[in-house]
N, C-alpha and C. Protein backbone atom coordinates (compact mmCIF):
# COMPACT_ATOMS: atom_id res chain seq x y z
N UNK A 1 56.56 53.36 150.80
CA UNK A 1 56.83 54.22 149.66
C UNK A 1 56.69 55.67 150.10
N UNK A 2 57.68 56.62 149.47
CA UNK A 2 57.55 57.65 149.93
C UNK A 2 56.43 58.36 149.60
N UNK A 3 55.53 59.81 150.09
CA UNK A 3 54.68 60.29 149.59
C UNK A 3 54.78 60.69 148.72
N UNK A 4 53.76 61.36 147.46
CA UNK A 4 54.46 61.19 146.16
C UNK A 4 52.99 62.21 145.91
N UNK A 5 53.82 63.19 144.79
CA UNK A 5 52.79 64.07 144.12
C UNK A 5 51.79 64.00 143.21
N UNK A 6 50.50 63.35 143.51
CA UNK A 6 49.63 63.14 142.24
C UNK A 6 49.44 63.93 141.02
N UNK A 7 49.75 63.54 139.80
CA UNK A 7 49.49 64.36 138.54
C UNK A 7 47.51 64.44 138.85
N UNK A 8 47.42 65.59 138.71
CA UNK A 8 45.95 65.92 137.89
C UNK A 8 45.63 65.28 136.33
N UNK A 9 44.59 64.53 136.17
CA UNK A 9 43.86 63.82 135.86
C UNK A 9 43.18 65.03 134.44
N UNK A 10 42.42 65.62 135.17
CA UNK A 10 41.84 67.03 134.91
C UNK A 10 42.92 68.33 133.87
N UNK A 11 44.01 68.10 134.87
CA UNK A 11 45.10 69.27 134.22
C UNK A 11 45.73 68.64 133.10
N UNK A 12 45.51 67.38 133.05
CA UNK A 12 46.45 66.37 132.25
C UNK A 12 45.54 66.50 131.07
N UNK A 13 44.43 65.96 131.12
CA UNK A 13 43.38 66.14 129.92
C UNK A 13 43.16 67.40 129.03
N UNK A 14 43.32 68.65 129.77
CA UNK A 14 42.97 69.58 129.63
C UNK A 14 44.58 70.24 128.52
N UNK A 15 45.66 70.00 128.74
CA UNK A 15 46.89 69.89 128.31
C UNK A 15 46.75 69.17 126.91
N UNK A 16 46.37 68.01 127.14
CA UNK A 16 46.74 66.96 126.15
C UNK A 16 45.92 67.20 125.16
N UNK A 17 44.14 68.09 124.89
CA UNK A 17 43.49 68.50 124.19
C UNK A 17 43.86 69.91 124.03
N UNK A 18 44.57 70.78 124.52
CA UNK A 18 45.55 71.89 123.65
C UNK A 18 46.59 71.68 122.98
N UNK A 19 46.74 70.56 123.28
CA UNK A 19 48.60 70.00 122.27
C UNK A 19 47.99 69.43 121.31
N UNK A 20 46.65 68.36 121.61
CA UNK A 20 46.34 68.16 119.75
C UNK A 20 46.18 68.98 119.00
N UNK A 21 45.31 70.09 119.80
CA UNK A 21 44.45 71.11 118.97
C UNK A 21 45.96 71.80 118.10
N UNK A 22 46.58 72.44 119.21
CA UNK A 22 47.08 73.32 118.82
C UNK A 22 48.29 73.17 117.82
N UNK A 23 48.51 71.82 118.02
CA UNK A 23 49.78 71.12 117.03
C UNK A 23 49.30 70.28 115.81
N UNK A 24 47.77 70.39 115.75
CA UNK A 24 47.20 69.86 114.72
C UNK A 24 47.09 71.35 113.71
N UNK A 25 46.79 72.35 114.13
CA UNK A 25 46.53 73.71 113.63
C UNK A 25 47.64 74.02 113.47
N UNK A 26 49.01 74.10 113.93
CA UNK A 26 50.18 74.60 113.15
C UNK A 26 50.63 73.67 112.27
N UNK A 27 50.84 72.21 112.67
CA UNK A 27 51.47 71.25 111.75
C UNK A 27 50.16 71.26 110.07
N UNK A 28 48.89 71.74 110.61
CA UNK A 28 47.99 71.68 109.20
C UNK A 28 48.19 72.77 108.94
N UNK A 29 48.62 74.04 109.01
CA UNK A 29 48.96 75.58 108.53
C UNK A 29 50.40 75.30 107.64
N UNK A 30 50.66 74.41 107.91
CA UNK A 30 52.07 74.46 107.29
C UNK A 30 51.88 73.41 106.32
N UNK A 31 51.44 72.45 106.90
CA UNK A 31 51.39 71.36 105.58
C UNK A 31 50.18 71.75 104.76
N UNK A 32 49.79 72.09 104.78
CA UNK A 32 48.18 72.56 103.54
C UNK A 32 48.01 73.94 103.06
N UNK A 33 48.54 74.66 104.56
CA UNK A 33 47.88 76.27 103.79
C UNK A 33 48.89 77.17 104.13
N UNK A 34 49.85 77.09 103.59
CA UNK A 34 51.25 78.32 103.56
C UNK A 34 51.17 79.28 102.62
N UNK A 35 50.09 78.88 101.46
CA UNK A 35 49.47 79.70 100.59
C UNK A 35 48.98 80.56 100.97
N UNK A 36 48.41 80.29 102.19
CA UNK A 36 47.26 81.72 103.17
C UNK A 36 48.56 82.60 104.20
N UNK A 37 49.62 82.52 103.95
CA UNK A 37 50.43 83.18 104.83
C UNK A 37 50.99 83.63 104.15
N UNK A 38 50.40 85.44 103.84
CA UNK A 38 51.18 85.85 102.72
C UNK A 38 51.12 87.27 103.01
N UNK A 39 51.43 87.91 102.33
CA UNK A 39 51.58 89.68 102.43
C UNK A 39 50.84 90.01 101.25
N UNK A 40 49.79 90.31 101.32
CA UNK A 40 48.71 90.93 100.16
C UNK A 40 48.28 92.50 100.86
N UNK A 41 48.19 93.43 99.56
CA UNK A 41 47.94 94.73 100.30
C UNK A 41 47.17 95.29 99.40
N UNK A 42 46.07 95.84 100.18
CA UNK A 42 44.77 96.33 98.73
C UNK A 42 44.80 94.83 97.51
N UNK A 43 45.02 93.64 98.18
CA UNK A 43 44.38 92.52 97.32
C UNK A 43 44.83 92.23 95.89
N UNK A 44 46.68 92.58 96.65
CA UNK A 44 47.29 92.19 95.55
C UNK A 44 48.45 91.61 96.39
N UNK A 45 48.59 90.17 95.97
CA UNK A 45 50.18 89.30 96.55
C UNK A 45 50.89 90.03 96.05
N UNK A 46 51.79 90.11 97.04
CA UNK A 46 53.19 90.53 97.25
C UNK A 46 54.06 89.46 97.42
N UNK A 47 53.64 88.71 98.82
CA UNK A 47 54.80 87.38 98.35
C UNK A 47 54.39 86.77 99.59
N UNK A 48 55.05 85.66 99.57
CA UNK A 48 54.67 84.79 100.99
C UNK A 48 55.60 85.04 102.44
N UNK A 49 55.58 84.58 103.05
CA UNK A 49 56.00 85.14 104.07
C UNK A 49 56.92 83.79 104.49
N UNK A 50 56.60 82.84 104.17
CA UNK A 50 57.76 81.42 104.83
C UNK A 50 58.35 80.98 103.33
N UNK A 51 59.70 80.32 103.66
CA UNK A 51 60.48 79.66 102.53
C UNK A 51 59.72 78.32 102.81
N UNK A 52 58.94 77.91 101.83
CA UNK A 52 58.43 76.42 102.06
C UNK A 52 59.35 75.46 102.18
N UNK A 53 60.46 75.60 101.13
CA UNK A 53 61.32 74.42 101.38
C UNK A 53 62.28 74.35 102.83
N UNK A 54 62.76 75.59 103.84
CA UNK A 54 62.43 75.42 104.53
C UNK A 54 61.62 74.71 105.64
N UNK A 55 60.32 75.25 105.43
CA UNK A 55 59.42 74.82 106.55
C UNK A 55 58.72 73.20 106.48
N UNK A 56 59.07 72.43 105.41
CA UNK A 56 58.74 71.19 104.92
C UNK A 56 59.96 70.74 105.37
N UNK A 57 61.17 70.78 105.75
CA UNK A 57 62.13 70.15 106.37
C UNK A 57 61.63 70.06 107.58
N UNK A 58 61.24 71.09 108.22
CA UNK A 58 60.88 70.88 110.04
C UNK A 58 59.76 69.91 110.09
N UNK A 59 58.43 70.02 108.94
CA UNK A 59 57.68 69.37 109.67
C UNK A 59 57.41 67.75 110.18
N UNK A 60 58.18 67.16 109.46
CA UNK A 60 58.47 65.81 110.16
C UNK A 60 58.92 65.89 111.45
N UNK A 61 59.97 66.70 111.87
CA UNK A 61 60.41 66.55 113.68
C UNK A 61 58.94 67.57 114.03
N UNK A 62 57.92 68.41 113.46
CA UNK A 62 56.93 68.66 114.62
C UNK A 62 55.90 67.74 114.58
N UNK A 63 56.13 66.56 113.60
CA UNK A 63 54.84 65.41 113.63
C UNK A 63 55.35 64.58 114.72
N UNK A 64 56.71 64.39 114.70
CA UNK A 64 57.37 63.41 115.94
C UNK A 64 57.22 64.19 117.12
N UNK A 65 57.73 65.52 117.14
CA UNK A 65 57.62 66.20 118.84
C UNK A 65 56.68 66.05 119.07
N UNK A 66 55.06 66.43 117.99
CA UNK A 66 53.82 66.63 118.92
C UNK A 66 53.35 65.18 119.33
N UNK A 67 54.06 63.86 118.61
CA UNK A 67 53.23 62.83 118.88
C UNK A 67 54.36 62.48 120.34
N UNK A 68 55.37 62.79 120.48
CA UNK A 68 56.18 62.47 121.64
C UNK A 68 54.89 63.48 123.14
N UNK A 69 54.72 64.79 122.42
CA UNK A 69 53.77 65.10 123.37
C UNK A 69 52.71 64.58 124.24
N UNK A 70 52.00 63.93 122.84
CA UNK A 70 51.05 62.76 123.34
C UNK A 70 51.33 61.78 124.16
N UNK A 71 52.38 61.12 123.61
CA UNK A 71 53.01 59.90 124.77
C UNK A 71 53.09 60.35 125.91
N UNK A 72 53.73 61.33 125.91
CA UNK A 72 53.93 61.81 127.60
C UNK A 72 53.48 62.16 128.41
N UNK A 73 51.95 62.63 127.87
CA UNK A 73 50.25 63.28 128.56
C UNK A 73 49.66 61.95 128.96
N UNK A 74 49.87 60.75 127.96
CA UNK A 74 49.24 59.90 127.77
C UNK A 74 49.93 58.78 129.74
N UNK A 75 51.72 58.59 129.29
CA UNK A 75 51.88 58.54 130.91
C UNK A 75 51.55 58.50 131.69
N UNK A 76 51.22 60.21 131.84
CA UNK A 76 51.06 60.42 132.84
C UNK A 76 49.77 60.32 133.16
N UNK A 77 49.09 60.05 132.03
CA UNK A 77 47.25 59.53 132.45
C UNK A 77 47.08 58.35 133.14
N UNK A 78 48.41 57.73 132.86
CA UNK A 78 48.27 56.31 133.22
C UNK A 78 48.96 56.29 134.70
N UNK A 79 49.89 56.70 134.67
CA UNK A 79 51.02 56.77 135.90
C UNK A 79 49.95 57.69 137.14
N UNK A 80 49.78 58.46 136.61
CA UNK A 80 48.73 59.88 137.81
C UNK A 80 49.73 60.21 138.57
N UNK A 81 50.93 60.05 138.99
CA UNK A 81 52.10 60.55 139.87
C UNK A 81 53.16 60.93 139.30
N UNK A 82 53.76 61.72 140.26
CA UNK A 82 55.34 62.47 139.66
C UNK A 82 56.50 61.29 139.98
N UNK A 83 56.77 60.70 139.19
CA UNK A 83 57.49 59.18 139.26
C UNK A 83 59.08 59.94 138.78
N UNK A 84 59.90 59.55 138.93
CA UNK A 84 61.15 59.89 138.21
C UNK A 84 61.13 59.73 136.79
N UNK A 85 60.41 58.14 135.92
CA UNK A 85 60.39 57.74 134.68
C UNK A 85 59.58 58.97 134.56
N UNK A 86 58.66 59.45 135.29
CA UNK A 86 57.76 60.61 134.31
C UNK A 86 58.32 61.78 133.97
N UNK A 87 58.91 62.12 135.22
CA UNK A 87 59.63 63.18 135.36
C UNK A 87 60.82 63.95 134.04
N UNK A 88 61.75 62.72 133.94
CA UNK A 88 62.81 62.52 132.93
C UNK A 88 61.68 62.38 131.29
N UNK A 89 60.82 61.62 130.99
CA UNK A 89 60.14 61.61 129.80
C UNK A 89 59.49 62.91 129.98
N UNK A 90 59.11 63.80 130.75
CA UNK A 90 58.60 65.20 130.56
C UNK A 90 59.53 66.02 130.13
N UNK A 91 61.02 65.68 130.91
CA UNK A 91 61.70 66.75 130.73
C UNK A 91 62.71 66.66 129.07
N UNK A 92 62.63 65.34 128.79
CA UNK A 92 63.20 65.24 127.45
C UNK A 92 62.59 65.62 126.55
N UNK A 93 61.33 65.46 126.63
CA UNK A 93 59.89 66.15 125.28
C UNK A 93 59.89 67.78 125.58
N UNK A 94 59.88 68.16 126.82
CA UNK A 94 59.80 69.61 126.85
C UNK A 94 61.29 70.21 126.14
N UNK A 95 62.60 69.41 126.58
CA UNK A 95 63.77 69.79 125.98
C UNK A 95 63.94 69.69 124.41
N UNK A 96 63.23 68.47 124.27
CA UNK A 96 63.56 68.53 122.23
C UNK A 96 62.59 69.08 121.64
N UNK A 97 60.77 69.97 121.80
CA UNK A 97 60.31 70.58 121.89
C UNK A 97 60.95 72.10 121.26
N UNK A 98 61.29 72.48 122.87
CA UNK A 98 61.69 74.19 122.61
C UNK A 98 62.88 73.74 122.26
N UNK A 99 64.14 72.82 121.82
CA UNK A 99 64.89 73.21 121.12
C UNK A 99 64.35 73.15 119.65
N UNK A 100 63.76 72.33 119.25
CA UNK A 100 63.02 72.36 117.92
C UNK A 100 62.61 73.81 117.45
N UNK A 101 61.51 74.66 118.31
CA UNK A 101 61.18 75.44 117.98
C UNK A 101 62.20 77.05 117.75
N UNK A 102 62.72 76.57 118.87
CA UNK A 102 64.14 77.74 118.68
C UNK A 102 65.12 77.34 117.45
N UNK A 103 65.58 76.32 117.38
CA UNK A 103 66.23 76.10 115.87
C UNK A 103 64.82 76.95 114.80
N UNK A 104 63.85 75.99 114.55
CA UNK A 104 62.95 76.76 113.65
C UNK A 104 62.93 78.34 113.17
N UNK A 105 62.81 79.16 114.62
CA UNK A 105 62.49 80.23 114.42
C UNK A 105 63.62 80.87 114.13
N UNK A 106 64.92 80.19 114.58
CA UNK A 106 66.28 81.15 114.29
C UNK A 106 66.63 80.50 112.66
N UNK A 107 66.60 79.77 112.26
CA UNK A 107 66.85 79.50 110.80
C UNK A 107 66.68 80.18 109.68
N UNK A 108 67.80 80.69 109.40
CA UNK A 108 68.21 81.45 108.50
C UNK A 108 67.34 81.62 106.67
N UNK A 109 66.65 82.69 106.51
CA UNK A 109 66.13 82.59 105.32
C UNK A 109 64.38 81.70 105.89
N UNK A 110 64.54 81.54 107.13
CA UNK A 110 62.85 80.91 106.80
C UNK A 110 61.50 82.14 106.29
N UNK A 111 61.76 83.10 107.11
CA UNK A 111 61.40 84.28 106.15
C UNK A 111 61.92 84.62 104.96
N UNK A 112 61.08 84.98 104.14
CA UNK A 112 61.49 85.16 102.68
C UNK A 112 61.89 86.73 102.91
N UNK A 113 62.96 87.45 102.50
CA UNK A 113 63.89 88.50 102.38
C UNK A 113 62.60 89.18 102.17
N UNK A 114 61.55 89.05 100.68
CA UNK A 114 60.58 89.68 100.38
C UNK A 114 59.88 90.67 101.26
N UNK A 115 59.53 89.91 102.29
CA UNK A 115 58.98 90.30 103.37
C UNK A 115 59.34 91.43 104.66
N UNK A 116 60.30 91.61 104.06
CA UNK A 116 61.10 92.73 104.99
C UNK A 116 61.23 93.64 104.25
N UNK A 117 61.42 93.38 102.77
CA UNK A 117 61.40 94.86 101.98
C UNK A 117 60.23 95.44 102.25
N UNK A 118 59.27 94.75 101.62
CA UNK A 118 57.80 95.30 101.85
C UNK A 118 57.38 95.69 102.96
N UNK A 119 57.60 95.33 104.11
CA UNK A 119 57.71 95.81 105.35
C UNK A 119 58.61 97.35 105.60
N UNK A 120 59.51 97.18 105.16
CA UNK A 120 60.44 98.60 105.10
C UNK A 120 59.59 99.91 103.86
N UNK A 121 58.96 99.08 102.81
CA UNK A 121 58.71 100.33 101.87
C UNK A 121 57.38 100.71 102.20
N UNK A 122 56.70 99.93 103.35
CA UNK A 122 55.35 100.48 104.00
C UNK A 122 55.05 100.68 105.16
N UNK A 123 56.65 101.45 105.65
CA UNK A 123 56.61 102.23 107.05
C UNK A 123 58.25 102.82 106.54
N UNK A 124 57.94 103.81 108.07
CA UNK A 124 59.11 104.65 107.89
C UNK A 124 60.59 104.22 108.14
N UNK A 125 60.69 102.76 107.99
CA UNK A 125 61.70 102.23 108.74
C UNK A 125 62.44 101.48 107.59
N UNK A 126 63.79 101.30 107.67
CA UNK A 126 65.17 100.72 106.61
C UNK A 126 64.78 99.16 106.33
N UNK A 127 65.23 98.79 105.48
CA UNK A 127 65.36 96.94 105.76
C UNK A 127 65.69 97.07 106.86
N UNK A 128 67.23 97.54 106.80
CA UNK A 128 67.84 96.93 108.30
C UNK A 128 67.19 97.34 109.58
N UNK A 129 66.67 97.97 109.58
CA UNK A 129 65.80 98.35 110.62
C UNK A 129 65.21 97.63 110.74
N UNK A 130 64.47 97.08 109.63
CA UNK A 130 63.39 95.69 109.90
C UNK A 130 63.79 94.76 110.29
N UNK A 131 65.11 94.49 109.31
CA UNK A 131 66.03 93.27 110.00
C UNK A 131 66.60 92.86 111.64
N UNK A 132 66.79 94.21 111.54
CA UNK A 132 67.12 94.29 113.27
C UNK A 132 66.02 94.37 113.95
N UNK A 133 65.12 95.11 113.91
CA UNK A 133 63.53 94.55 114.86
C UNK A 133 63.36 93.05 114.66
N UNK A 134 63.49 92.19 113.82
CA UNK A 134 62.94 91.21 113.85
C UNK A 134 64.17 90.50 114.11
N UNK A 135 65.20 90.82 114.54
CA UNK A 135 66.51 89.30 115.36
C UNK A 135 66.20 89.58 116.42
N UNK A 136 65.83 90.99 117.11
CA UNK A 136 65.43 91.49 118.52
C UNK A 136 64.47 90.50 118.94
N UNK A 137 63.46 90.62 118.48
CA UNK A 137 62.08 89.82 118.69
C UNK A 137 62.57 88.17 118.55
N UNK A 138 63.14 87.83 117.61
CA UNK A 138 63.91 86.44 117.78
C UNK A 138 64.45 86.23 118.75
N UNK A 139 65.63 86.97 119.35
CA UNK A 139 66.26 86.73 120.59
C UNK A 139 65.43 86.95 121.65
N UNK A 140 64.27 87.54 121.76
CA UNK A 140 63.19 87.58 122.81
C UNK A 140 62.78 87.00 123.20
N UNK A 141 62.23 85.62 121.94
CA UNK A 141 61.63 84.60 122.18
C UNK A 141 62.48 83.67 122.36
N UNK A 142 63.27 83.38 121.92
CA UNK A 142 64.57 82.46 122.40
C UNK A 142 64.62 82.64 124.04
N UNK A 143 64.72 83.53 124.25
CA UNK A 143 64.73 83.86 125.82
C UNK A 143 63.59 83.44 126.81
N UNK A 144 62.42 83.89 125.98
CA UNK A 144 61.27 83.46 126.48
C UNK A 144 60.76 81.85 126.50
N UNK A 145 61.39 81.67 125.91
CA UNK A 145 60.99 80.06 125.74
C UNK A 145 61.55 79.27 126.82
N UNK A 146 63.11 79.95 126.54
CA UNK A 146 64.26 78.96 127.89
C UNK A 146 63.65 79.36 128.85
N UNK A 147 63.13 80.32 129.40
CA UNK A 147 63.20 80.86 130.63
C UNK A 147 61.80 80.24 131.08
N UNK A 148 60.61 80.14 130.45
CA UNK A 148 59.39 78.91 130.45
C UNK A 148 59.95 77.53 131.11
N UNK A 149 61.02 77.41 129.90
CA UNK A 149 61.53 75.76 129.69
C UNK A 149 62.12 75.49 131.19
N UNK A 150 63.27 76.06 131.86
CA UNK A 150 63.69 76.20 133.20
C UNK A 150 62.95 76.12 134.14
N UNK A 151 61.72 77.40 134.21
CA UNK A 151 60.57 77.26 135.29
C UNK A 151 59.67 75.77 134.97
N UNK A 152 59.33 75.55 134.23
CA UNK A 152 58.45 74.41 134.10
C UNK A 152 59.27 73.68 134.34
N UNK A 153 60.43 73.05 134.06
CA UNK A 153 61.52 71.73 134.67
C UNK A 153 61.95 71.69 136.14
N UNK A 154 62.00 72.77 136.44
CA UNK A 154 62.14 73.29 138.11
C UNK A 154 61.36 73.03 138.83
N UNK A 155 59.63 73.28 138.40
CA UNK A 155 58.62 72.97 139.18
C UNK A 155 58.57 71.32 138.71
N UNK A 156 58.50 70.89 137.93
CA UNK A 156 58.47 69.54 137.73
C UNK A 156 59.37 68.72 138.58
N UNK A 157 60.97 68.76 138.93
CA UNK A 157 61.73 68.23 139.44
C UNK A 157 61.17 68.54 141.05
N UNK A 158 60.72 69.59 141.29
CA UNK A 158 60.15 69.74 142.27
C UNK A 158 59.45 68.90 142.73
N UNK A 159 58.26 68.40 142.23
CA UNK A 159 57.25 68.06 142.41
C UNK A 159 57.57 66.91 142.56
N UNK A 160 58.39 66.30 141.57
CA UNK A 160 58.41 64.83 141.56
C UNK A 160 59.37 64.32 142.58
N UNK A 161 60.62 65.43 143.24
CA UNK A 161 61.22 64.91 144.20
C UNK A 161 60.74 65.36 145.81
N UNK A 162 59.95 65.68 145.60
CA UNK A 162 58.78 66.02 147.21
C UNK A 162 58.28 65.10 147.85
N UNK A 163 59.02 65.17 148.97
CA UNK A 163 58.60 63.55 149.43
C UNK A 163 59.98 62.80 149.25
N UNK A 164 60.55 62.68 149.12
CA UNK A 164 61.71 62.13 149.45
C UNK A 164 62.53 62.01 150.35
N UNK A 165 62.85 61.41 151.28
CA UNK A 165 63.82 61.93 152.14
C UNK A 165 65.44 61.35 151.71
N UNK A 166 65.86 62.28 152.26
CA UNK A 166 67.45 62.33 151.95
C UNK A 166 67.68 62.26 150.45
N UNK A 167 68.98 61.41 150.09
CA UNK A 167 69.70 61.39 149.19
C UNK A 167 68.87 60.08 148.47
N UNK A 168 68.37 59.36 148.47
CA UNK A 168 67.79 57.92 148.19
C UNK A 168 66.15 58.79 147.38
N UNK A 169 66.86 58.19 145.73
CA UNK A 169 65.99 58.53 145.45
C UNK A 169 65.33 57.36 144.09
N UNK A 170 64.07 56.79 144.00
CA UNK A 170 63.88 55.70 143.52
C UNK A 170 63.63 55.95 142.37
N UNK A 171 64.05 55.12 141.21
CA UNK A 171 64.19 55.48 139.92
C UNK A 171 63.24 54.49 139.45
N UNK A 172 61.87 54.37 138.85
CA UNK A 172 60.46 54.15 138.87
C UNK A 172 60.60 53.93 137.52
């Protein structure tokens, strides 16, 4: 068998208890307390900041992505190597992942309009000004995400095809 890249054990654990945490804390921010995400100023609501009906459509695909997360930490707890099956189940959860989240964040109206007025009438800046700072910052992160998503699939394909020789490559 060819030599083959051991997954960390350690890095794996350490991963898989930031993806609960952290996908338990957004998926519960959204399902329980969207009430607390709001624009209050001197302690008076103004308005909320997400279209709920919106954000109650996504959260079923982030209960499925984050539990696809799990599966795939879980793998590789079991597997401990960069296998091709791991490889391909990493790279499909990382792919429906950040496309999830990039649909999310680009979806039209998930901010409530509200929120940009009030933003515009408590600085020196237009709606559209606001509007346009905030597609900027959208397209930023769109960018930022792919460009994560690429490096992390790159080093992964890496890893898992190291050790190989030639063209013969075993599909595990």
């Amino acid at each position: 068998r060819p030599e083959t890249k051991k997954i960390s054990s350690v890095e794996t654990i350490i991963g898989l208890t930031f993806h609960v945490v952290f996908s338990a804390l957004f998926i519960g921010l959204f399902l329980n307390y969207t009430e607390l995400l709001v624009i209050n100023i001197d302690g008076e609501f103004i308005t909320d900041i997400f279209n709920q009906t919106i954000v109650s459509t996504f959260l079923p695909y982030f209960i499925i992505s984050a539990l696809l997360g799990v599966g795939v930490a879980l793998l590789k707890l079991v597997v401990r190597e960069w296998r091709i099956s791991i490889a391909i189940s990493h790279t499909i959860y990382e792919i429906i992942s950040s496309i999830l989240f990039i649909i999310f964040i680009r979806t039209p109206n998930l901010i409530k309009s509200e929120v940009f007025d009030t933003i515009a009438s408590y600085s020196d800046y237009s709606v559209d000004q606001v509007l346009n700072g905030f597609s900027v910052g959208i397209n930023v992160a769109t960018w930022f995400v792919l460009i994560i998503l690429a490096i992390d699939l790159v080093f992964t394909w890496i890893k898992t095809t190291k050790g190989y020789k030639g063209t013969k490559i075993n599909a595990e």
